[in-house]
C-alpha atoms as a PDB file:
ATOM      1  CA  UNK A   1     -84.073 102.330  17.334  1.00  0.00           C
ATOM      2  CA  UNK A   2     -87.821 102.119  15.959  1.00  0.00           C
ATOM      3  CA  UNK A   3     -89.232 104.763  18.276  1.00  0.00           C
ATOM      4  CA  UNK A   4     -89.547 108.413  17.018  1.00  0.00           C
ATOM      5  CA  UNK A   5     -92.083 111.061  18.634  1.00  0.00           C
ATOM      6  CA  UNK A   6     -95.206 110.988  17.606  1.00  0.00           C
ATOM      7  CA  UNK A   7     -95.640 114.545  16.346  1.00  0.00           C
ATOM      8  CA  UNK A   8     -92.703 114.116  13.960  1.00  0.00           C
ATOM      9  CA  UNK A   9     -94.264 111.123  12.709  1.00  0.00           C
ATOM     10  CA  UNK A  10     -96.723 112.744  11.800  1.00  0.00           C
ATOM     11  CA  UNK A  11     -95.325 116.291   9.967  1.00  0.00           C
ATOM     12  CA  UNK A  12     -92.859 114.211   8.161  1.00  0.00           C
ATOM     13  CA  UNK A  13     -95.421 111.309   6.865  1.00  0.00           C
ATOM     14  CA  UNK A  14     -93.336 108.630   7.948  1.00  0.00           C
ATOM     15  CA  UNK A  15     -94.831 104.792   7.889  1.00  0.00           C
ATOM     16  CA  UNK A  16     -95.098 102.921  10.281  1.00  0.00           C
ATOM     17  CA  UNK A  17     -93.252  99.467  10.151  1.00  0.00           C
ATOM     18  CA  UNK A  18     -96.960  97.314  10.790  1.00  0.00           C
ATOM     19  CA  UNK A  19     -94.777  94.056  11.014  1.00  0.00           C
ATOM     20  CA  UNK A  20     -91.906  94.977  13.379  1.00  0.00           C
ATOM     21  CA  UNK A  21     -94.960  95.997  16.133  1.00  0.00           C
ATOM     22  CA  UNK A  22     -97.131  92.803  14.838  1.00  0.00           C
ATOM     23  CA  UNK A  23     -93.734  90.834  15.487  1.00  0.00           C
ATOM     24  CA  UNK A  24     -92.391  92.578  18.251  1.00  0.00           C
ATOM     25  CA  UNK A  25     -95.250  94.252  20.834  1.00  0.00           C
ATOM     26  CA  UNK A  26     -98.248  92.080  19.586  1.00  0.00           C
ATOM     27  CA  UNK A  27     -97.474  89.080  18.976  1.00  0.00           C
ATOM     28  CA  UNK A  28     -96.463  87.528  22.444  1.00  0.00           C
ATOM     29  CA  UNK A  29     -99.088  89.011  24.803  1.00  0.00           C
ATOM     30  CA  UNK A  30    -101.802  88.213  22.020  1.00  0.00           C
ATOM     31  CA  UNK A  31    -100.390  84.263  21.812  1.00  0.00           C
ATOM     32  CA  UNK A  32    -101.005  84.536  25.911  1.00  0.00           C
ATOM     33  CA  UNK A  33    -104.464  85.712  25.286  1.00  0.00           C
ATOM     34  CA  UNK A  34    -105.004  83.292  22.889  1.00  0.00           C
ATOM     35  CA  UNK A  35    -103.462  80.182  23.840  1.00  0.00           C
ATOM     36  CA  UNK A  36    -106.058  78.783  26.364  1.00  0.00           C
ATOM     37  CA  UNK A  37    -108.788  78.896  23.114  1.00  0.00           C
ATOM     38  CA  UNK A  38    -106.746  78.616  20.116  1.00  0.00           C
ATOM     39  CA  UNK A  39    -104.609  75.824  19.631  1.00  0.00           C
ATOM     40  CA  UNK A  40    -102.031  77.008  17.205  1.00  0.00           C
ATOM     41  CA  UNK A  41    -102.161  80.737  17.759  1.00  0.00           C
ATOM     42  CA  UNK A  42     -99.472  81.255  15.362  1.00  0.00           C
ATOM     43  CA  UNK A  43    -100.989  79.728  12.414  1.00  0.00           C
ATOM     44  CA  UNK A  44    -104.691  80.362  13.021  1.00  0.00           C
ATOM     45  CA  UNK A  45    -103.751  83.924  14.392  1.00  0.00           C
ATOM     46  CA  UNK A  46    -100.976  85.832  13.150  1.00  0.00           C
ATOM     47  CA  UNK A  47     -99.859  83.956  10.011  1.00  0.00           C
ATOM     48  CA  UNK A  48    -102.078  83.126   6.914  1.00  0.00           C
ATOM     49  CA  UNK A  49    -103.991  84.406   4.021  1.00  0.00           C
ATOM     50  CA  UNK A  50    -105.917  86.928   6.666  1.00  0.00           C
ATOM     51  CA  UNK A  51    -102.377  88.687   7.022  1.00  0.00           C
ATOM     52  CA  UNK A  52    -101.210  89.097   3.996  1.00  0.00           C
ATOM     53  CA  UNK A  53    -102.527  92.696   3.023  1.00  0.00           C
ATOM     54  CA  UNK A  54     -99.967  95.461   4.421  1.00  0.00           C
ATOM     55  CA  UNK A  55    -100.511  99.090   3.929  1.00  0.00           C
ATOM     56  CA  UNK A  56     -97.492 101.181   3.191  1.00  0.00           C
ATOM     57  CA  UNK A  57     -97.613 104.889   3.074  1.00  0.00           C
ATOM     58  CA  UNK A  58     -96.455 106.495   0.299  1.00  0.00           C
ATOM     59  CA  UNK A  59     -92.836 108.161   0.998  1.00  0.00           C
ATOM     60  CA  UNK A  60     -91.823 111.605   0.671  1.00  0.00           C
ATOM     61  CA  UNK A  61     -88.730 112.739  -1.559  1.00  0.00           C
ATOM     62  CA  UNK A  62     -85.982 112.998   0.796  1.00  0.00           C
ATOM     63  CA  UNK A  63     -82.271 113.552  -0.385  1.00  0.00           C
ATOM     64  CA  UNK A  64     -80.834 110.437  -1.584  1.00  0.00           C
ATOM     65  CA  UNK A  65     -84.175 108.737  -2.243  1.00  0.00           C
ATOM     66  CA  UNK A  66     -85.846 107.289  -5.433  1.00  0.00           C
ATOM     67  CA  UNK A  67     -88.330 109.802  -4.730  1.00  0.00           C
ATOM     68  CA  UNK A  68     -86.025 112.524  -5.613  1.00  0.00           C
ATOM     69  CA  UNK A  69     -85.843 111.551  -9.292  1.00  0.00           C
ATOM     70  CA  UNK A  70     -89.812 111.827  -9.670  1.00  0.00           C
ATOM     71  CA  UNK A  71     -90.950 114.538 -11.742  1.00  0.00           C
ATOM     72  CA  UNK A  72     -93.951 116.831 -10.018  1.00  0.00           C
ATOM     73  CA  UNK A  73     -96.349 117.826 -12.738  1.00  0.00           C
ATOM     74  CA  UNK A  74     -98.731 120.871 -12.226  1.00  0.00           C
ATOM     75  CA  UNK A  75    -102.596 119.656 -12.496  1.00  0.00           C
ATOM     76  CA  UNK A  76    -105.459 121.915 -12.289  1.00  0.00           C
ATOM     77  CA  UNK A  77    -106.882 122.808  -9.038  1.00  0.00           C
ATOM     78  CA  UNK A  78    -110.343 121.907 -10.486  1.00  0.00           C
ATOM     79  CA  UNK A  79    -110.765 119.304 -12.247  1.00  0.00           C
ATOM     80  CA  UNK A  80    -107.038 117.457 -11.470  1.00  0.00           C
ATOM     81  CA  UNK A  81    -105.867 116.975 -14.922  1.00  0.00           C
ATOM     82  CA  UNK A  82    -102.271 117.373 -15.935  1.00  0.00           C
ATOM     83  CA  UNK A  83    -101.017 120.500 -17.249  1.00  0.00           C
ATOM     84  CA  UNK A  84     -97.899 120.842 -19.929  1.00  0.00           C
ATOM     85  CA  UNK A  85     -97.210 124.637 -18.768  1.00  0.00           C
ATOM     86  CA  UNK A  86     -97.629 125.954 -15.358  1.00  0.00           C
ATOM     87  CA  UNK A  87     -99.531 129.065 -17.189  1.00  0.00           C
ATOM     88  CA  UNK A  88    -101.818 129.333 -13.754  1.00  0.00           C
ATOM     89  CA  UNK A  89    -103.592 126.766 -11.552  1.00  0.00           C
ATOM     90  CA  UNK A  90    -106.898 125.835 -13.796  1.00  0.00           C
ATOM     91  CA  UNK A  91    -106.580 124.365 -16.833  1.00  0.00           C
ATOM     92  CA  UNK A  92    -108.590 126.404 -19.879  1.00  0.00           C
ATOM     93  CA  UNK A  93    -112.066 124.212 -19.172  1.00  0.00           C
ATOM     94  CA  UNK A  94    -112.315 125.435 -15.573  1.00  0.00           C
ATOM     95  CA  UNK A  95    -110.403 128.940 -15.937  1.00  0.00           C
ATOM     96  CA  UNK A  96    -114.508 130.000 -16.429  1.00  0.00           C
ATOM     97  CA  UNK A  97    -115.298 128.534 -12.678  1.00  0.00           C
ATOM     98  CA  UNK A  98    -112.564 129.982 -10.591  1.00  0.00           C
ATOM     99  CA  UNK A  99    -115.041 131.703  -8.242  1.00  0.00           C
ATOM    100  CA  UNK A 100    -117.317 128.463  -7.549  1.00  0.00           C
ATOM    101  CA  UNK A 101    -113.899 126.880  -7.148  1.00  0.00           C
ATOM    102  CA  UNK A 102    -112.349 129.182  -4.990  1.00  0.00           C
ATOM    103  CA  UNK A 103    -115.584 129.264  -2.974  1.00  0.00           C
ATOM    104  CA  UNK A 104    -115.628 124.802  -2.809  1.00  0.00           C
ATOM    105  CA  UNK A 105    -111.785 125.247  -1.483  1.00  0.00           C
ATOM    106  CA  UNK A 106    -112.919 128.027   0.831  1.00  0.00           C
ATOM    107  CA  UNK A 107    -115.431 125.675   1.960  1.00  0.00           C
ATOM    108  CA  UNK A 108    -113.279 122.692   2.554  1.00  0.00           C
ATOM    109  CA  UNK A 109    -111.469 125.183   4.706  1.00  0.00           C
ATOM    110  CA  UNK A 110    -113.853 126.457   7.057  1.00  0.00           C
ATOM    111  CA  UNK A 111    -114.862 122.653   7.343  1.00  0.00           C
ATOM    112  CA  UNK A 112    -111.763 121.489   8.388  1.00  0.00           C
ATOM    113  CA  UNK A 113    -111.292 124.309  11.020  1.00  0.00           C
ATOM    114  CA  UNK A 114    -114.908 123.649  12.392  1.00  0.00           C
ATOM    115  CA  UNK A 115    -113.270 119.919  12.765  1.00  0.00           C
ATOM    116  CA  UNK A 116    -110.599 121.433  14.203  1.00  0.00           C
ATOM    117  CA  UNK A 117    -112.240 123.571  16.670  1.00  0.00           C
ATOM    118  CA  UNK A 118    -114.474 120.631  18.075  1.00  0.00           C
ATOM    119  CA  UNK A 119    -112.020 118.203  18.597  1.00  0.00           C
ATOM    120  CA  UNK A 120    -110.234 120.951  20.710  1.00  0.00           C
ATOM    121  CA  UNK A 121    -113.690 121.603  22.969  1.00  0.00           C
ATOM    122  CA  UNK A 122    -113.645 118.684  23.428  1.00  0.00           C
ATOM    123  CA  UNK A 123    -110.017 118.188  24.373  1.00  0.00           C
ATOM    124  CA  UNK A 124    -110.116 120.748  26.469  1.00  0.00           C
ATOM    125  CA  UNK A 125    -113.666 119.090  28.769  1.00  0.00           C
ATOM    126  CA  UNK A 126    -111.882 116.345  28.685  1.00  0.00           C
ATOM    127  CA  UNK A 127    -108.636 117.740  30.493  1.00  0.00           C
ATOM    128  CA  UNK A 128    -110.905 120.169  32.150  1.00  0.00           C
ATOM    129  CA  UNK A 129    -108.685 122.939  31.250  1.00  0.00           C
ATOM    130  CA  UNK A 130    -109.474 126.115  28.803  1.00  0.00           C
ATOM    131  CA  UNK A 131    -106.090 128.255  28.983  1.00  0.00           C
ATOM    132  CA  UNK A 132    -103.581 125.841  29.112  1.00  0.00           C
ATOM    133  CA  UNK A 133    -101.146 123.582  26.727  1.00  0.00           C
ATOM    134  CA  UNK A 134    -103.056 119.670  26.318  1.00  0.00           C
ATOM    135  CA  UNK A 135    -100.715 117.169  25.562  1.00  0.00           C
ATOM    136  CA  UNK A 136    -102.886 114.120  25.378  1.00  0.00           C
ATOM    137  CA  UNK A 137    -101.821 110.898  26.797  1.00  0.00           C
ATOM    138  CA  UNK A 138    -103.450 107.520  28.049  1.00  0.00           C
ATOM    139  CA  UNK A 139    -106.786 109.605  29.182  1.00  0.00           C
ATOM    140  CA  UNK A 140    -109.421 109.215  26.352  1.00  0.00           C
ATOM    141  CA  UNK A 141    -108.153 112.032  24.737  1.00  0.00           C
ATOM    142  CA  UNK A 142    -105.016 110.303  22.739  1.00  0.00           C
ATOM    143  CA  UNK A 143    -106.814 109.483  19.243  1.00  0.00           C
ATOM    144  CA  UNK A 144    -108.271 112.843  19.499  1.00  0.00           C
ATOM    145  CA  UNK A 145    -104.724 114.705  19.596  1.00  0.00           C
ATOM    146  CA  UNK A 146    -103.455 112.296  16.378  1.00  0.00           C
ATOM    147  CA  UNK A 147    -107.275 113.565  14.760  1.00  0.00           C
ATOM    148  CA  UNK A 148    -106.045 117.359  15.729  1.00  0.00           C
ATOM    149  CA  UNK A 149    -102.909 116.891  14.078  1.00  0.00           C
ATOM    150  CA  UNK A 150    -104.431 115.499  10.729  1.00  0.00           C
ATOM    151  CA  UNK A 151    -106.978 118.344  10.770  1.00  0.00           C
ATOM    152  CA  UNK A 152    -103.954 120.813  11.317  1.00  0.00           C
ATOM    153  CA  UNK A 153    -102.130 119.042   8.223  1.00  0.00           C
ATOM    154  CA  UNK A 154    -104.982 119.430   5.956  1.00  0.00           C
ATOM    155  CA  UNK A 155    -106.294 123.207   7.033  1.00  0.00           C
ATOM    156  CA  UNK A 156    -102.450 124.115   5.980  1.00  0.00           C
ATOM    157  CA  UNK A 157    -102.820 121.797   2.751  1.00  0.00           C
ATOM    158  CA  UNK A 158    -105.949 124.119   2.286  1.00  0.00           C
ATOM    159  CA  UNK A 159    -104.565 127.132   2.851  1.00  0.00           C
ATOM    160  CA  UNK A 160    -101.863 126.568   0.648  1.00  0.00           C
ATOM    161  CA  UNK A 161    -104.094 126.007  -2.237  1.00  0.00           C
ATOM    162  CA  UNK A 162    -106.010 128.993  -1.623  1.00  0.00           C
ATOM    163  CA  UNK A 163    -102.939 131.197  -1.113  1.00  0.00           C
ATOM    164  CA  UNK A 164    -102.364 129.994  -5.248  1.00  0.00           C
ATOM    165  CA  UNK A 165    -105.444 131.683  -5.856  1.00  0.00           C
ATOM    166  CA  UNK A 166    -104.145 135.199  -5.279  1.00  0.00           C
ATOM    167  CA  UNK A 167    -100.899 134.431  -7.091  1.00  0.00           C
END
């Protein structure tokens, strides 16, 4: 019931539930581990102050969910402050910097695609493969195919910002 792929994980920014896998995966091979050196693993280990801070990512709106009712406000794509019309996407301060603007998103960009085209080098050495699909598993090359995906997320949250630039 808790497992979904990976990959859709990811597009669709869904958390991940850090307790179920601390209660349910971790916690009895790590009280094995543990219990020869530590004499009350669960206290000392998995329970106390040292536990207490738990990330949750921030949901998307979805049909049906409080998220839905939150109003989106446009904010200028320089300087991030809100905006009471959506006349265009800089505010009247930075209207006079939309080239250097354009040209710092432009940058982020082409950084974000040189990320993108290392981490694939070097997914494909790994896999020894140039002209073939990689679907990374258990080889080394795992972490790098969540790092490709991120990269892909933000060189499309990129592009969309630039593509409001020729609007």
């Amino acid at each position: 019931m808790k497992s979904e792929d990976p990959i859709y994980v990811l597009d669709n920014n869904i958390p991940i539930d850090c307790k179920w896998y601390l209660s349910n995966q971790l916690e009895k091979p790590l009280t094995r581990i543990f219990e020869p050196i530590i004499d009350d693993v669960q206290r000392q280990l998995l329970k106390g102050d040292h536990t207490r801070k738990v990330f949750v990512a921030t949901p998307t709106a979805k049909k049906g969910s409080l998220m839905s009712f939150a109003v989106k406000k446009a904010t200028c794509m320089g300087c991030k402050a809100l905006m009471d019309e959506k006349l265009g996407n800089l505010c009247g301060s930075c209207v006079h910097k939309e080239g250097e603007i354009y040209m710092n998103k432009l940058a982020d960009m082409k950084r974000a695609e040189r990320d993108y085209a290392g981490l694939w080098a070097a997914a494909q050495r790994i896999h020894g493969s140039n002209f073939q699909d990689i679907m990374c598993t258990g080889d080394g090359c795992a972490c790098q195919f969540y790092r490709r995906k991120k990269v892909q997320q933000d060189i499309k949250m990129y592009q969309e910002g630039l593509d409001k630039f020729g609007q």
